[in-house]
N, C-alpha and C. Protein backbone atom coordinates (compact mmCIF):
# COMPACT_ATOMS: atom_id res chain seq x y z
N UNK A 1 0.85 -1.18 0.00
CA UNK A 1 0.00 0.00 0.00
C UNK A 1 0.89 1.24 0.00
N UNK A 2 0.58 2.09 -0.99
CA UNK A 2 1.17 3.13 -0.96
C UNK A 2 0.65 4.51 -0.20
N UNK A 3 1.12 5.16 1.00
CA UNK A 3 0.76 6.24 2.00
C UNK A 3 1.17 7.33 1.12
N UNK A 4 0.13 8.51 1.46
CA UNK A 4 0.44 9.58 1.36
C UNK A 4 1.21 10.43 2.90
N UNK A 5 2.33 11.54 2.48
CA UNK A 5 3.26 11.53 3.60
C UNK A 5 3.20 13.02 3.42
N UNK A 6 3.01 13.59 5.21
CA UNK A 6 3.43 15.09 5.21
C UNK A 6 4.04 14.89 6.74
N UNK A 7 5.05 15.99 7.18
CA UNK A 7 5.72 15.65 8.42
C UNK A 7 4.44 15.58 9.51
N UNK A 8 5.21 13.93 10.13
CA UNK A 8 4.17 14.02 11.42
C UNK A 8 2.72 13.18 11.04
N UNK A 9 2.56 12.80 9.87
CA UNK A 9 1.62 12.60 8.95
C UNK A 9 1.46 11.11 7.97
N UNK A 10 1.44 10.10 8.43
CA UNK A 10 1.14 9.29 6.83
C UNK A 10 -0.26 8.89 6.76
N UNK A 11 -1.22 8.74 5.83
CA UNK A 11 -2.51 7.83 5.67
C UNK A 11 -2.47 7.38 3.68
N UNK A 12 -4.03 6.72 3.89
CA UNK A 12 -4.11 6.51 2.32
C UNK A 12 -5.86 6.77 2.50
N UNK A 13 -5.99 7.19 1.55
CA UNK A 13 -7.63 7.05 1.09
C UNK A 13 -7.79 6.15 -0.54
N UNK A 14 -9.35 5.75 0.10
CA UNK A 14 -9.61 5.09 -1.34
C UNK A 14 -10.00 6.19 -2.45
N UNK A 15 -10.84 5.04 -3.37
CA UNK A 15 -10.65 5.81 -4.80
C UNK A 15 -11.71 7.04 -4.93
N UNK A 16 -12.66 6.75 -3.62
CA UNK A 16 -13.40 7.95 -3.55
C UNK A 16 -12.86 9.04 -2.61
N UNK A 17 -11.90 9.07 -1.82
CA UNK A 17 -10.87 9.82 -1.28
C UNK A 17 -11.28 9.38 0.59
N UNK A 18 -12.09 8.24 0.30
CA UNK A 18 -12.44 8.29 1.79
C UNK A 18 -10.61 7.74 2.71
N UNK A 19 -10.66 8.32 3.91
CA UNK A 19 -9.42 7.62 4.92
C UNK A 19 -9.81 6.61 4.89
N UNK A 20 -8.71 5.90 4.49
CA UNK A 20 -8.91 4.25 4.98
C UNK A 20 -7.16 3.61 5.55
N UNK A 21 -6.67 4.93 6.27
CA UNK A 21 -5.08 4.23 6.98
C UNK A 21 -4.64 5.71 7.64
N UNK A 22 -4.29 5.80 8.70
CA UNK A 22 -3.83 6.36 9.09
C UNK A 22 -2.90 6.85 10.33
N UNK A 23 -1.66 7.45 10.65
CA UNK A 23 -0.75 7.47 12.11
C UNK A 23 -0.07 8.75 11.91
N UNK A 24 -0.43 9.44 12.70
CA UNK A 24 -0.11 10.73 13.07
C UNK A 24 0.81 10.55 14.41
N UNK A 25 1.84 11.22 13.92
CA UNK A 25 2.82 11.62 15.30
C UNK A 25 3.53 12.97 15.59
N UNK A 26 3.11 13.65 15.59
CA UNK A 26 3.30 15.58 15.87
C UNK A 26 4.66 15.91 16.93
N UNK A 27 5.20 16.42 16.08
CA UNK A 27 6.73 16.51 16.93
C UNK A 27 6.00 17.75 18.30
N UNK A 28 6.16 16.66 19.80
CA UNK A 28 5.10 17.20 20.12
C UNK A 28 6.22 18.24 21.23
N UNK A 29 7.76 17.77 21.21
CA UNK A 29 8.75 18.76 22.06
C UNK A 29 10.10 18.89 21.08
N UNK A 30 10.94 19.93 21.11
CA UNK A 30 12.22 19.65 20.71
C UNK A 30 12.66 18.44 20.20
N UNK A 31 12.90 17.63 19.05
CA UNK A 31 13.60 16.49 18.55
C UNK A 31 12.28 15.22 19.05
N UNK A 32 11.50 15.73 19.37
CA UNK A 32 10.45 13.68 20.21
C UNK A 32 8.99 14.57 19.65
N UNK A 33 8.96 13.27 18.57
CA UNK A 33 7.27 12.92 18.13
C UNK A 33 6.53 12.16 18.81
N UNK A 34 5.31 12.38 19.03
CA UNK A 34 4.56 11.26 19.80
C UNK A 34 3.94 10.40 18.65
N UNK A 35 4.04 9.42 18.96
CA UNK A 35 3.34 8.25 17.48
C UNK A 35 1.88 8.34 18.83
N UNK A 36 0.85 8.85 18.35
CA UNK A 36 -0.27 8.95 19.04
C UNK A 36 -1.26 8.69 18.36
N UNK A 37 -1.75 8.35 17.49
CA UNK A 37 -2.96 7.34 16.10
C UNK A 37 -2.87 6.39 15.33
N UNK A 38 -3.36 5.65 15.48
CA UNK A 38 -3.12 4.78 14.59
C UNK A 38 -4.76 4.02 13.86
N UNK A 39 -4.90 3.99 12.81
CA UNK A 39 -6.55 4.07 12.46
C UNK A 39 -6.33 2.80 10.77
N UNK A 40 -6.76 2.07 11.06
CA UNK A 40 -7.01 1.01 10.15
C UNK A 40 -8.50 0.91 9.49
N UNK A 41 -8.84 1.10 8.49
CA UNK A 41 -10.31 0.86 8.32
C UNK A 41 -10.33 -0.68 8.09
N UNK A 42 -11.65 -1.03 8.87
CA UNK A 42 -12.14 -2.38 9.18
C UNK A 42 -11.98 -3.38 7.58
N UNK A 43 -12.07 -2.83 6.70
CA UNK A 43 -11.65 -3.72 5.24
C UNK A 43 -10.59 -3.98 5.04
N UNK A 44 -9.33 -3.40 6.02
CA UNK A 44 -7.92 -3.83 5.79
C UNK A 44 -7.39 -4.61 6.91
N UNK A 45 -7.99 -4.49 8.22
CA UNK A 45 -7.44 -5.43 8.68
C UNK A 45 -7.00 -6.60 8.52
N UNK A 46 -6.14 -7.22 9.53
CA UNK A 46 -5.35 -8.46 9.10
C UNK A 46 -4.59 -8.21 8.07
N UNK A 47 -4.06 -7.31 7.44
CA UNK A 47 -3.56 -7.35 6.42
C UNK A 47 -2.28 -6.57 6.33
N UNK A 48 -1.74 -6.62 7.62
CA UNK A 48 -0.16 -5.65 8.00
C UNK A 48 -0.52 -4.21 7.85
N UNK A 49 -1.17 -3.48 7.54
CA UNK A 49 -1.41 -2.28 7.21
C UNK A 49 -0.85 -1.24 8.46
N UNK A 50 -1.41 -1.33 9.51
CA UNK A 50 -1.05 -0.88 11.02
C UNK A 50 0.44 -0.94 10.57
N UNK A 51 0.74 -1.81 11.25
CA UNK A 51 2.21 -2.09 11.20
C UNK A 51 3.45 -1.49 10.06
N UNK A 52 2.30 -1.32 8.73
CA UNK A 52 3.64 -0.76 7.58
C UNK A 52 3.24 0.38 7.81
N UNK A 53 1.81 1.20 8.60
CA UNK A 53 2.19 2.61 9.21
C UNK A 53 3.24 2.99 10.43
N UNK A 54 3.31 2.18 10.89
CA UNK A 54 3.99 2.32 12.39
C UNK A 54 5.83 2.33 11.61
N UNK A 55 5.98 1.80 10.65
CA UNK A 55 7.37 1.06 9.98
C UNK A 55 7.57 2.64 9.58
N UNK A 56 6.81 3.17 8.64
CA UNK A 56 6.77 4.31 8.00
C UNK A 56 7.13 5.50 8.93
N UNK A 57 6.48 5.67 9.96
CA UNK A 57 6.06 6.94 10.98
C UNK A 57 8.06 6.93 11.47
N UNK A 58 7.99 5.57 11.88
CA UNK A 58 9.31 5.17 12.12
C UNK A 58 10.76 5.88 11.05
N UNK A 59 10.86 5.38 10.27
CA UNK A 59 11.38 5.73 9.18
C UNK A 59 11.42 7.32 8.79
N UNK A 60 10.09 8.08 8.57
CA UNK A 60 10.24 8.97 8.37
C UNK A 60 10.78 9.94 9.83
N UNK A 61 10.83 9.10 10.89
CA UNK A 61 11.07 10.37 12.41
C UNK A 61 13.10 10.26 12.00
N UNK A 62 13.55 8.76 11.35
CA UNK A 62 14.95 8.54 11.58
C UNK A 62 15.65 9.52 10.31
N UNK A 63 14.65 9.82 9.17
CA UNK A 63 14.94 10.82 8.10
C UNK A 63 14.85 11.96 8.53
N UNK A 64 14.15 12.40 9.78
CA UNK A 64 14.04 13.85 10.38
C UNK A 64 14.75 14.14 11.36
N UNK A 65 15.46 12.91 11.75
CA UNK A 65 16.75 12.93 12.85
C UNK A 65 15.83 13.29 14.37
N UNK A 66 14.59 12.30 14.36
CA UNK A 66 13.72 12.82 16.07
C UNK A 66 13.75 11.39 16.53
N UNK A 67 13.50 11.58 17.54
CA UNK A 67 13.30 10.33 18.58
C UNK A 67 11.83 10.17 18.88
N UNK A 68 11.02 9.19 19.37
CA UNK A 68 9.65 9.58 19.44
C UNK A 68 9.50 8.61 20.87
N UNK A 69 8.44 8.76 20.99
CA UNK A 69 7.58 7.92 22.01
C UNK A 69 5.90 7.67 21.77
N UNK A 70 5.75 7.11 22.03
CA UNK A 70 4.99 5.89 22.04
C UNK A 70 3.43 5.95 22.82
N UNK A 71 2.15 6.50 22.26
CA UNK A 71 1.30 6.95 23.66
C UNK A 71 -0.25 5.52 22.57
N UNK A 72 0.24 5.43 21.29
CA UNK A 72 -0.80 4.68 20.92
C UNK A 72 -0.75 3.66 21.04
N UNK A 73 -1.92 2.73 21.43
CA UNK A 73 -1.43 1.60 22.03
C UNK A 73 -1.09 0.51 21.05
N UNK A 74 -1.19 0.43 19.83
CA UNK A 74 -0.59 -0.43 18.92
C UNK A 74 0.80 -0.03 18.73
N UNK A 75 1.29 1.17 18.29
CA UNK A 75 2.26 1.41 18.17
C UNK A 75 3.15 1.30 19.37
N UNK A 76 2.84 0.81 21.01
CA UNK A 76 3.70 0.46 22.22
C UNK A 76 3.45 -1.56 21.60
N UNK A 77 2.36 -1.68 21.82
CA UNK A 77 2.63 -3.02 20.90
C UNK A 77 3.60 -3.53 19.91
N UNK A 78 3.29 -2.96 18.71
CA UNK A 78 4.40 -2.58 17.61
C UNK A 78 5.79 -2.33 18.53
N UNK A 79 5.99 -1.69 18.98
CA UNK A 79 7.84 -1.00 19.52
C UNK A 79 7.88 -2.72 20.47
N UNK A 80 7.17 -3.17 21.30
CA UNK A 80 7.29 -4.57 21.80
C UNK A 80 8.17 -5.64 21.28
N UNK A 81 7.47 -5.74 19.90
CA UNK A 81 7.63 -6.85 18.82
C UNK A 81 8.88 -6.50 17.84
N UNK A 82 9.10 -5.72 18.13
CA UNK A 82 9.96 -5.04 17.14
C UNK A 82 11.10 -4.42 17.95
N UNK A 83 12.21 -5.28 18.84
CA UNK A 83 13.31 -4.60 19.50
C UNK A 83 14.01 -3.72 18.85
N UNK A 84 14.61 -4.03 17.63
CA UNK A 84 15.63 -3.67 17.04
C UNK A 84 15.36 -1.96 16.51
N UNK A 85 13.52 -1.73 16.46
CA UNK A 85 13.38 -0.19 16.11
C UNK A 85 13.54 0.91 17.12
N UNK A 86 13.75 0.19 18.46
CA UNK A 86 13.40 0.73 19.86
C UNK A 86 14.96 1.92 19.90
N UNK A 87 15.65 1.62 19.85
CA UNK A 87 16.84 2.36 19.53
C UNK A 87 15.99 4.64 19.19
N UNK A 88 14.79 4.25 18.31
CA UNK A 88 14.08 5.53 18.33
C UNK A 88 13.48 6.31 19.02
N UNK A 89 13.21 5.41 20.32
CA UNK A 89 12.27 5.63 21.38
C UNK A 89 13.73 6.35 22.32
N UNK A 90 12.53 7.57 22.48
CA UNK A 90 13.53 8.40 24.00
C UNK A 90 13.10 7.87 25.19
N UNK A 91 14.53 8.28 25.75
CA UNK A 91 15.07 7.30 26.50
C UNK A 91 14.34 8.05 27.85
């Protein structure tokens, strides 16, 4: 699935422009985003979607040189399962 991306920002809408993905994390102090949304529409579940937002949000904070933390509860899930991304998380 391909996201549309603005800082702080990824989702996708369908072909009628409805949201159907989305994780917002707002650089909410100096250098630390909060990954604080995370929104799957019910037709994609099961289908990694969450997770290649959380990968993304990720990715784009290590291209912006921020550290983030963690207040949504998939995305503390996600950082769980996923040691090796934790390195992003302030300390």
């Amino acid at each position: 699935m391909e996201f549309q991306s603005q800082p702080g920002r990824l989702w996708a809408e369908d072909s009628s422009g409805k949201l159907i993905a989305e994780i917002t994390f707002p650089e909410e102090k100096p250098g630390v985003a909060n990954i604080n949304h995370t929104f799957v529409d019910g037709s994609l579940r099961g289908q990694g979607v969450a997770g290649q937002l959380v990968q993304g949000a990720v990715d784009q904070l290590r291209e912006r040189n921020l550290k983030a933390v963690a207040t949504c509860s998939y995305a503390v899930k996600w950082f769980d399962s996923h040691p090796d991304q934790r390195d992003i998380l302030d300390a």
